[in-house]
Protein backbone atom coordinates (compact mmCIF):
# COMPACT_ATOMS: atom_id res chain seq x y z
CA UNK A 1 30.46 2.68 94.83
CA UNK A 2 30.67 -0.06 97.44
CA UNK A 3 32.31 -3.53 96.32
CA UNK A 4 31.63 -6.68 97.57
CA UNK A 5 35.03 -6.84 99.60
CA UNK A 6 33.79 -3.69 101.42
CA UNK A 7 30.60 -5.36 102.33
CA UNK A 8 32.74 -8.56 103.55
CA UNK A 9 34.87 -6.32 105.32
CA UNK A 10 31.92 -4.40 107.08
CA UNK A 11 30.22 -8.10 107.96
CA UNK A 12 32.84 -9.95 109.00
CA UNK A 13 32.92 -12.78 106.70
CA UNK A 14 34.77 -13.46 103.20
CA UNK A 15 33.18 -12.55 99.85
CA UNK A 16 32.56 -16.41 99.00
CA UNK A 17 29.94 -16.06 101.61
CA UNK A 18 28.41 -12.75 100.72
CA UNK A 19 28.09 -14.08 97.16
CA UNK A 20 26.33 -17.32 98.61
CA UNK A 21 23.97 -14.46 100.54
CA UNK A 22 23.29 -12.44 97.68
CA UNK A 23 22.18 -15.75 95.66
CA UNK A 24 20.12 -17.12 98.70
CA UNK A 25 22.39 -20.33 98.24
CA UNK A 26 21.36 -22.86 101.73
CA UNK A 27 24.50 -23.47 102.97
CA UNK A 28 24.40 -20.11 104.98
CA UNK A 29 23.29 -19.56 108.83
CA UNK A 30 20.80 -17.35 109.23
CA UNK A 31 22.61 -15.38 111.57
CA UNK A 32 25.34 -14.94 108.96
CA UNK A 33 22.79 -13.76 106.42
CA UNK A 34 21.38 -10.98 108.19
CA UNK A 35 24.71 -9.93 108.98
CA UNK A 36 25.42 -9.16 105.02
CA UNK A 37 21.98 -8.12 104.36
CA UNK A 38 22.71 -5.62 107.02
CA UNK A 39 26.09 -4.39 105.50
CA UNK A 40 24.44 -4.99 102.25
CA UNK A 41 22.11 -2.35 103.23
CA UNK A 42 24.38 -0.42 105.04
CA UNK A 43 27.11 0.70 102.34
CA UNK A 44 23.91 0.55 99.64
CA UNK A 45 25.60 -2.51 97.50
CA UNK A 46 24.32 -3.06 94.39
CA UNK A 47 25.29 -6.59 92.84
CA UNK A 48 26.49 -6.47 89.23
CA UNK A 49 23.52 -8.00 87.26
CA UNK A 50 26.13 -10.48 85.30
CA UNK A 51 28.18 -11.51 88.16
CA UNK A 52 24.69 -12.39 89.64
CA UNK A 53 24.14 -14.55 86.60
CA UNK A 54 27.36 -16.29 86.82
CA UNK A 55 27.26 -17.37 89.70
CA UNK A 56 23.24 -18.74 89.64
CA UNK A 57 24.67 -20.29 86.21
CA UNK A 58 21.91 -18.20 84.56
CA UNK A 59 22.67 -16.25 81.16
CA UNK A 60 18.97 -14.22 81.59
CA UNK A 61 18.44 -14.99 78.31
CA UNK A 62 15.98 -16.94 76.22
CA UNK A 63 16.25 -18.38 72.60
CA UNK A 64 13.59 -18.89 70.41
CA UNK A 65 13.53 -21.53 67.71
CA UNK A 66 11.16 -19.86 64.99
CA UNK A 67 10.64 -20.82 60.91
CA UNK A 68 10.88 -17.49 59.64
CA UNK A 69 10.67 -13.48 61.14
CA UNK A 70 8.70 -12.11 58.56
CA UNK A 71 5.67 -13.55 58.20
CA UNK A 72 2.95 -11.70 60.44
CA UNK A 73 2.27 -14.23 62.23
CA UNK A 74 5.08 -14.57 63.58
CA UNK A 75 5.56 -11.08 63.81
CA UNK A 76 2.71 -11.20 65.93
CA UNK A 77 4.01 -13.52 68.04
CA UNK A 78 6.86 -12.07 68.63
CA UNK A 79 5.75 -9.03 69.54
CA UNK A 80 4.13 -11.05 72.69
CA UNK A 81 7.31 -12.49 73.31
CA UNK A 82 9.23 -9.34 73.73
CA UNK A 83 6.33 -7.78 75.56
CA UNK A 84 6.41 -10.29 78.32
CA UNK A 85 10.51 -10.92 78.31
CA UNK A 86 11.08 -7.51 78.43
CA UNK A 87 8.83 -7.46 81.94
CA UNK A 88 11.37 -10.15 83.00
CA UNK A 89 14.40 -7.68 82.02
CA UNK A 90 15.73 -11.25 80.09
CA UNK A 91 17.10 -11.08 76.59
CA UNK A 92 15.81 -13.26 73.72
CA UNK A 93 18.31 -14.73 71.14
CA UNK A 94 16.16 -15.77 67.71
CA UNK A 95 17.09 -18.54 66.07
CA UNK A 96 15.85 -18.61 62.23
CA UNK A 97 14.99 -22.12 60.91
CA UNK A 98 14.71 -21.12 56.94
CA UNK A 99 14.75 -25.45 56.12
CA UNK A 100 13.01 -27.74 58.03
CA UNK A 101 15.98 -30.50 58.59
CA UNK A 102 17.92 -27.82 60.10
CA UNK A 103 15.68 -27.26 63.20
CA UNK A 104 17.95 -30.57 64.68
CA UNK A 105 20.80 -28.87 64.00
CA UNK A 106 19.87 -25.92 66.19
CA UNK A 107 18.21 -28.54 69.37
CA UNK A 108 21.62 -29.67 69.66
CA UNK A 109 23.43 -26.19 69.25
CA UNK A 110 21.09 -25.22 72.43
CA UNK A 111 21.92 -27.86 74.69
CA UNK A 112 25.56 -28.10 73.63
CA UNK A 113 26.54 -24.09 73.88
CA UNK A 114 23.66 -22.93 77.00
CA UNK A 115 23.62 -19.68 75.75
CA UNK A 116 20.03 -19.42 76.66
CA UNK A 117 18.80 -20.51 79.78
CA UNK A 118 15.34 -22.40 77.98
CA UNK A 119 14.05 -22.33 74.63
CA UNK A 120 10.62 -21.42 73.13
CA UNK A 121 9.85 -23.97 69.55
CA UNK A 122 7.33 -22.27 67.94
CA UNK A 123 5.65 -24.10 64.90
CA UNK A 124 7.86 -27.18 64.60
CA UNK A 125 7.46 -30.80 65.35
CA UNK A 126 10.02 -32.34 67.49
CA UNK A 127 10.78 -35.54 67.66
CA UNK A 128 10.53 -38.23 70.48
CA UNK A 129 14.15 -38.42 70.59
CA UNK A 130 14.64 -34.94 71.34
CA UNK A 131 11.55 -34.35 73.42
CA UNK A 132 13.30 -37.14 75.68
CA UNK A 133 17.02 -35.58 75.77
CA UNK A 134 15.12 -32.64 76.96
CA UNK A 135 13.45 -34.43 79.65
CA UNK A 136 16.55 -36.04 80.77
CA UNK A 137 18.59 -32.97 80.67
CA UNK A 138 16.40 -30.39 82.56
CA UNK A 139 16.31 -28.00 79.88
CA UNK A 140 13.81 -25.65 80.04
CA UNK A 141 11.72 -25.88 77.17
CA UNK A 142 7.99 -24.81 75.99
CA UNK A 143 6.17 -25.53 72.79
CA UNK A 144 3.97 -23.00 70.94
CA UNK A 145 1.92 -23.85 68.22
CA UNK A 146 3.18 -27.41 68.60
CA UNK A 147 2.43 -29.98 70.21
CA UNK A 148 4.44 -33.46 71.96
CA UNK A 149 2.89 -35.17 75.16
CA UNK A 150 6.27 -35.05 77.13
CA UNK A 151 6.93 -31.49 76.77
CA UNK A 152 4.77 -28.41 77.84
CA UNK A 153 2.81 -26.72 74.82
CA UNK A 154 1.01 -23.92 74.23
CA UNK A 155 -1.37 -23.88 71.32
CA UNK A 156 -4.28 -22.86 69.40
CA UNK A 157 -6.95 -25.05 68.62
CA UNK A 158 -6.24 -24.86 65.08
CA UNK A 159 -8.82 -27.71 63.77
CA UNK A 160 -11.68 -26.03 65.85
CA UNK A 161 -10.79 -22.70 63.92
CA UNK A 162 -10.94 -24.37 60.20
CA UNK A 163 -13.83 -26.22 61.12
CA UNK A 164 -15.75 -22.49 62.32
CA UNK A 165 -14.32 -20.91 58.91
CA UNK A 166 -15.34 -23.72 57.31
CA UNK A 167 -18.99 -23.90 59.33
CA UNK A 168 -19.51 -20.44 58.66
CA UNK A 169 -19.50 -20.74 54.96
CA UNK A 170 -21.85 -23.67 55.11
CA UNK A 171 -24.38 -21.73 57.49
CA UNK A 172 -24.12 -18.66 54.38
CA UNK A 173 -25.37 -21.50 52.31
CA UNK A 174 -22.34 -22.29 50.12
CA UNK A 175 -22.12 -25.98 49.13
CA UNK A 176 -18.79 -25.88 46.74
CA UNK A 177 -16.26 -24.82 49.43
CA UNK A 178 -12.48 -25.09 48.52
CA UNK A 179 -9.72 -24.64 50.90
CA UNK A 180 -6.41 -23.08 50.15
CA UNK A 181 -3.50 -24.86 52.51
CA UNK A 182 0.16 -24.15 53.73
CA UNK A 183 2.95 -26.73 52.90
CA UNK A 184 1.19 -30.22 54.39
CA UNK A 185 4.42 -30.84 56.30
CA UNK A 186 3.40 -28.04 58.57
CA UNK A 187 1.71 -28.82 61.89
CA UNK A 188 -0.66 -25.70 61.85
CA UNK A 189 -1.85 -26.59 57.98
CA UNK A 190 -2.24 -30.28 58.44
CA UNK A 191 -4.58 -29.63 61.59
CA UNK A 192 -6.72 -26.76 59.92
CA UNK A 193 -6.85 -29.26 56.65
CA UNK A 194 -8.58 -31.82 59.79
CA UNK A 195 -10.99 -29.13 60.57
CA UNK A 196 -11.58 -28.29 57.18
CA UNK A 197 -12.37 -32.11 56.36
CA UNK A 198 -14.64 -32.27 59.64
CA UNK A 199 -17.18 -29.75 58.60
CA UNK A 200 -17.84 -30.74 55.36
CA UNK A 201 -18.26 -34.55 56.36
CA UNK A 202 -20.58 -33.14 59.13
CA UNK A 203 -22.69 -31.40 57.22
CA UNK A 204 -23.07 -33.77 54.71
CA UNK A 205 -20.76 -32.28 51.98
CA UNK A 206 -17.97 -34.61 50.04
CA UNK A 207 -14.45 -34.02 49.54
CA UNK A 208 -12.99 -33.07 46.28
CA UNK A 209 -9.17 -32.92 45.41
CA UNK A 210 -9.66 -30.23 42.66
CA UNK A 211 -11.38 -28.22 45.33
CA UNK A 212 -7.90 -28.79 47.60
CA UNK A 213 -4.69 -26.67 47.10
CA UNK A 214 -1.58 -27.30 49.44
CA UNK A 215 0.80 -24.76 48.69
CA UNK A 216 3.85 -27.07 48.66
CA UNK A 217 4.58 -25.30 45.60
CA UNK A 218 6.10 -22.29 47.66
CA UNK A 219 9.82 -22.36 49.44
CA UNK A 220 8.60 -19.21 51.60
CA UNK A 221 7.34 -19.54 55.40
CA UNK A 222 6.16 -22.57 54.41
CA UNK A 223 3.18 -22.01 51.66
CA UNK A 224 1.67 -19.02 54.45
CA UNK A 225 2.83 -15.74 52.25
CA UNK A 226 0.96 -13.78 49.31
CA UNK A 227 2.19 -15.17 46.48
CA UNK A 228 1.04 -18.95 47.15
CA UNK A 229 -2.17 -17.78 47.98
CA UNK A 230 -2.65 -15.74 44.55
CA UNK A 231 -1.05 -18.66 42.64
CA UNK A 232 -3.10 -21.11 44.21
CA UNK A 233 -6.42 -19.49 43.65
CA UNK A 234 -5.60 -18.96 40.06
CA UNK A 235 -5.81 -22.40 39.86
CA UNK A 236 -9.37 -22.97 41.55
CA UNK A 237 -10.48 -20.25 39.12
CA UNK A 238 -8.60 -22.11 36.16
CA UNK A 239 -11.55 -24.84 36.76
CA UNK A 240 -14.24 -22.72 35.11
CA UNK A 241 -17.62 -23.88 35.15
CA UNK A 242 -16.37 -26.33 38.57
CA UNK A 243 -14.69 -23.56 40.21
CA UNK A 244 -15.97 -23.04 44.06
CA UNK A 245 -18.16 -20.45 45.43
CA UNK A 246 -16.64 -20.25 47.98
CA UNK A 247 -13.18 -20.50 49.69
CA UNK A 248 -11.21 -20.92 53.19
CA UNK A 249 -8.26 -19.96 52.89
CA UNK A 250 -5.64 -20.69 55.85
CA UNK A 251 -3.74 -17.68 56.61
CA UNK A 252 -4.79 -14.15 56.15
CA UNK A 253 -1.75 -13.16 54.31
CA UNK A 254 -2.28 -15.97 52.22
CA UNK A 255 -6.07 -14.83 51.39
CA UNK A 256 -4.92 -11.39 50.23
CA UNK A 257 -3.14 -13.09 47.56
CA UNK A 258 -5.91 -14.85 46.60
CA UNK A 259 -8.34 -11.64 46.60
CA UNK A 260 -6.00 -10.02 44.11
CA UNK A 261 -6.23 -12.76 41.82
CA UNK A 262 -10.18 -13.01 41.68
CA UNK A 263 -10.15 -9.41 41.35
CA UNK A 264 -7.34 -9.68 38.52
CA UNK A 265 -10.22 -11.62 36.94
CA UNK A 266 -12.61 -9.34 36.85
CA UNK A 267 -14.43 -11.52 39.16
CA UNK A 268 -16.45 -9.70 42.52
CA UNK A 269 -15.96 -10.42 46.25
CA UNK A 270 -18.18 -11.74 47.84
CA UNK A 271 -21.16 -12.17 45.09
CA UNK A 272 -18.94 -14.41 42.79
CA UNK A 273 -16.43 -16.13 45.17
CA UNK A 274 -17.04 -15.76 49.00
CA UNK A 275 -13.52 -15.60 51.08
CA UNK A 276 -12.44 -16.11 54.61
CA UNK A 277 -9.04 -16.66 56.52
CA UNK A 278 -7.15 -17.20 59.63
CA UNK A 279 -5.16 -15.11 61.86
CA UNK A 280 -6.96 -11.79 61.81
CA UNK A 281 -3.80 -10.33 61.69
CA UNK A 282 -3.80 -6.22 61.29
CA UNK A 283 -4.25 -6.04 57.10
CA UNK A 284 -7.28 -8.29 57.00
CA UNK A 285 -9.37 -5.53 58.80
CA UNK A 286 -8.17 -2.93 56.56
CA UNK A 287 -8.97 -5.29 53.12
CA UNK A 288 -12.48 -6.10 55.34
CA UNK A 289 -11.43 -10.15 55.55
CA UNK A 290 -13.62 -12.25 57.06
CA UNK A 291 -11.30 -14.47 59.41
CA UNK A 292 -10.53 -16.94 62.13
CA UNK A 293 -9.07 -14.75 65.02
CA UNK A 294 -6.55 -16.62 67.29
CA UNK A 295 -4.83 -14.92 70.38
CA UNK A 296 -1.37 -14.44 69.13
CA UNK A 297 -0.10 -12.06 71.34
CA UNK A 298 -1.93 -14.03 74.48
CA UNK A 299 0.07 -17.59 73.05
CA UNK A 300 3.37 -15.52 73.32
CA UNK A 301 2.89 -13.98 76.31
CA UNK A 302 1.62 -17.79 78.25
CA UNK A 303 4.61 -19.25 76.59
CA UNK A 304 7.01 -16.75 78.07
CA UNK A 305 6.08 -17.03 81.68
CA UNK A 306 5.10 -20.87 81.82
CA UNK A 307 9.05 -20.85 80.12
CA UNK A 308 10.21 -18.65 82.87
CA UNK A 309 8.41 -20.97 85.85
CA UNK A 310 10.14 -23.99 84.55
CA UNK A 311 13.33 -22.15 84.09
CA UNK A 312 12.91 -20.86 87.86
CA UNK A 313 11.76 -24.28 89.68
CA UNK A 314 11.65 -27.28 86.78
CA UNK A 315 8.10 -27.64 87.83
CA UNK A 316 7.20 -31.80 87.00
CA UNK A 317 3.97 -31.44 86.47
CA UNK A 318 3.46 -31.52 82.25
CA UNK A 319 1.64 -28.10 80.82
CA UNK A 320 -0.79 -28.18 77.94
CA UNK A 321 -2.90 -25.17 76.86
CA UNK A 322 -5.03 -24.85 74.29
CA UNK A 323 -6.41 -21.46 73.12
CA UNK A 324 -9.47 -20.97 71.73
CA UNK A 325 -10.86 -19.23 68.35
CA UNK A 326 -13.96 -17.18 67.18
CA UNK A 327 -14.63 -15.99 63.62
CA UNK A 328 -14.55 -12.04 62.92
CA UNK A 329 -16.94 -11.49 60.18
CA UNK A 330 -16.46 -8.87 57.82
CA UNK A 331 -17.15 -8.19 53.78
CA UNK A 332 -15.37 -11.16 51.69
CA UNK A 333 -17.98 -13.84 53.40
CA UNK A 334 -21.38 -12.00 51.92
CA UNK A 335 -22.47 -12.38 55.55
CA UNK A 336 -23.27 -8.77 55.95
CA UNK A 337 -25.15 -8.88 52.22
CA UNK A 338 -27.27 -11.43 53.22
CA UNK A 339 -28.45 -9.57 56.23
CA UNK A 340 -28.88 -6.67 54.22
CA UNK A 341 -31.23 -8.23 51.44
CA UNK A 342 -33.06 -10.17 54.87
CA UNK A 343 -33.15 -6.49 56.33
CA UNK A 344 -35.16 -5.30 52.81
C-alpha cells in the first residue's frame, strides 16, 4: 500500500503539506493541491481514518449523557441514536447517570478529557452555569427531552401529550381521573403533571391530591419502571368507595404495573378502572394500552444530525424543536366499548 511519503515523493512537496491537502486546511495553493490530489489518485492513497482524526482534532466519536439504559424509553431512543451515528461511521460513548447530582460530575469529565467530539443530554436539566461554559467553550452540545434557552434542544411536547391522555378520558365521560407520575424532580413528569392539571381545569374538573401519585417512592429510572406503577395504583385502589374511574398514567411501562395490580384485585379493565399511558413503546400494543405515542426514534435521530452540524460548522443560530404527539387508542380506555354499545 502507498504511504503518505510516497505520495509526497510523487508530488513534489513534504508530507506536512499533503496532510494539510488531505484535511482541506487553507493555507495551501491551489496549484499545490491538485498536485497531491493527483498523486493522491495516482498511487490510490488511502488516509488512515485515525491519523485523519488527529490531525482535524476530531475523535469521531459522540457521548451521550443518559439516566439509565434500561428503561424502554430510552432503549428506544437509543436505538435512533445508533441508527443515525452509525450512518455517520462515528462511535458513541454512553455515559450512565444512575444519581441525579452526578450528571455535574460527568459535564465536567466531557469538557476536561474531549473524548467525544459533542455530547447528546438526554432527560436532564442543566444548569445556567453549565449551559454558559458550553457556550463559551464551543462544545458541541444538543439537548433531548430537555430543555435551556441557550443551548439547542430537541423535545417532545410532553404537556400537550398529558393534556390529550388526559382530554381523551374526559371526552369517554370519566369525571374522577387520577394520574400516576414519575419522580417530580424529573423534567418529562413535572411537564406531563402541567398537562395533566390543564385539562382538568379546562374542562371544569378540580384537583385532588388523593387522586395524585408521584412515584418518588422508587430509586429506579426515576419512578418510570413497573414496580412504581403497580405500587402506586394499589394505593388509588386502597381509597375504596373514592377510588378513580379512571387513570393516566405517565409511562407505558409504568401502566403495566398498574394493570397487574387492578387485575390482582379482581377488578376489570376498562369497565371498572379505565387506563391510558405514554410512550407507546412496543409492550403496550401487545397488553392493548391505550397511549400517548411520541416519536422516539425521530427525537434520536434529529438530535444526532443537528449534533453532527454543530460539531461540523458551530452553527450560531440557537435550535429548538418540538415534536408533536397523538393518542393511539386501544382496549384499557373503554373507547372501543363505547362504540360498540353506540354501534348496537
Amino acid at each position: 500500500m502507498a504511504t503518505i511519503y510516497d505520495v509526497a515523493k510523487r508530488a513534489g512537496v513534504g508530507i506536512g503539506t499533503v496532510s494539510r491537502a488531505i484535511n482541506k486546511q487553507p493555507n495551501l495553493s491551489e496549484k499545490t493541491r491538485l498536485k497531491v490530489e493527483q498523486a493522491i489518485e495516482e498511487l490510490n492513497y488511502q488516509p488512515h481514518s485515525m491519523a485523519q482524526s488527529l490531525a482535524r482534532r476530531r475523535t469521531n466519536s459522540i457521548g451521550c449523557i443518559i439516566p439509565f439504559f434500561t428503561g424502554y424509553f430510552f432503549v428506544q431512543l437509543l436505538a435512533g441514536i445508533q441508527r443515525k451515528i452509525t450512518q455517520y461511521e462515528n462511535d458513541l460513548i454512553l455515559y450512565s447517570v444512575d444519581q441525579t447530582n452526578k450528571k455535574e460530575t460527568f459535564l465536567n469529565r466531557v469538557l476536561k478529557e474531549r473524548r467525544v467530539d459533542g455530547i447528546l443530554y438526554i432527560s436532564l436539566e442543566i444548569s445556567n452555569e453549565d449551559a454558559a461554559v458550553f457556550n463559551q467553550k464551543g462544545f458541541p452540545i444538543v439537548l433531548v427531552d430537555s430543555f435551556h434557552p441557550d443551548l439547542d434542544s430537541i423535545k417532545v411536547d410532553n404537556v400537550e401529550g398529558a393534556y390529550l391522555a388526559t382530554k381523551h378520558l374526559i371526552d369517554l365521560g370519566y369525571h374522577d381521573i387520577a394520574m400516576i407520575d414519575g419522580q417530580l424532580n424529573s423534567v418529562p413528569a413535572r411537564l406531563r403533571l402541567e398537562g395533566y392539571k390543564k385539562a382538568l381545569r379546562d374542562n371544569g374538573l378540580a384537583f385532588h391530591d388523593q387522586h395524585f401519585v408521584a412515584c418518588d417512592f422508587a430509586n429506579e429510572a426515576d419512578g418510570f419502571n413497573k414496580q412504581s406503577g403497580y405500587t402506586a395504583m394499589l394505593q388509588l385502589l386502597d381509597l375504596s368507595e373514592s377510588r378513580p374511574r379512571a387513570v393516566f398514567v405517565s409511562s407505558d411501562i409504568q401502566a403495566i404495573g398498574a394493570m397487574q395490580a387492578v387485575r390482582e384485585r379482581n377488578l376489570r379493565i376498562p369497565e371498572d378502572i379505565a387506563i391510558v399511558g405514554f410512550d407507546d413503546i412496543e409492550l403496550a400494543s401487545y397488553v392493548g394500552l391505550t397511549t400517548v405515542k411520541q416519536p422516539t426514534i425521530e427525537m434520536g435521530e434529529l438530535a444526532v444530525e443537528r449534533l453532527m452540524s454543530r460539531i461540523d460548522s458551530l452553527p450560531d443560530q440557537g435550535f429548538q424543536k418540538q415534536l408533536g404527539t397523538e393518542i393511539v387508542v386501544r382496549e384499557t380506555c373503554g373507547a372501543q366499548r363505547n362504540q360498540h354499545r353506540l354501534a348496537q
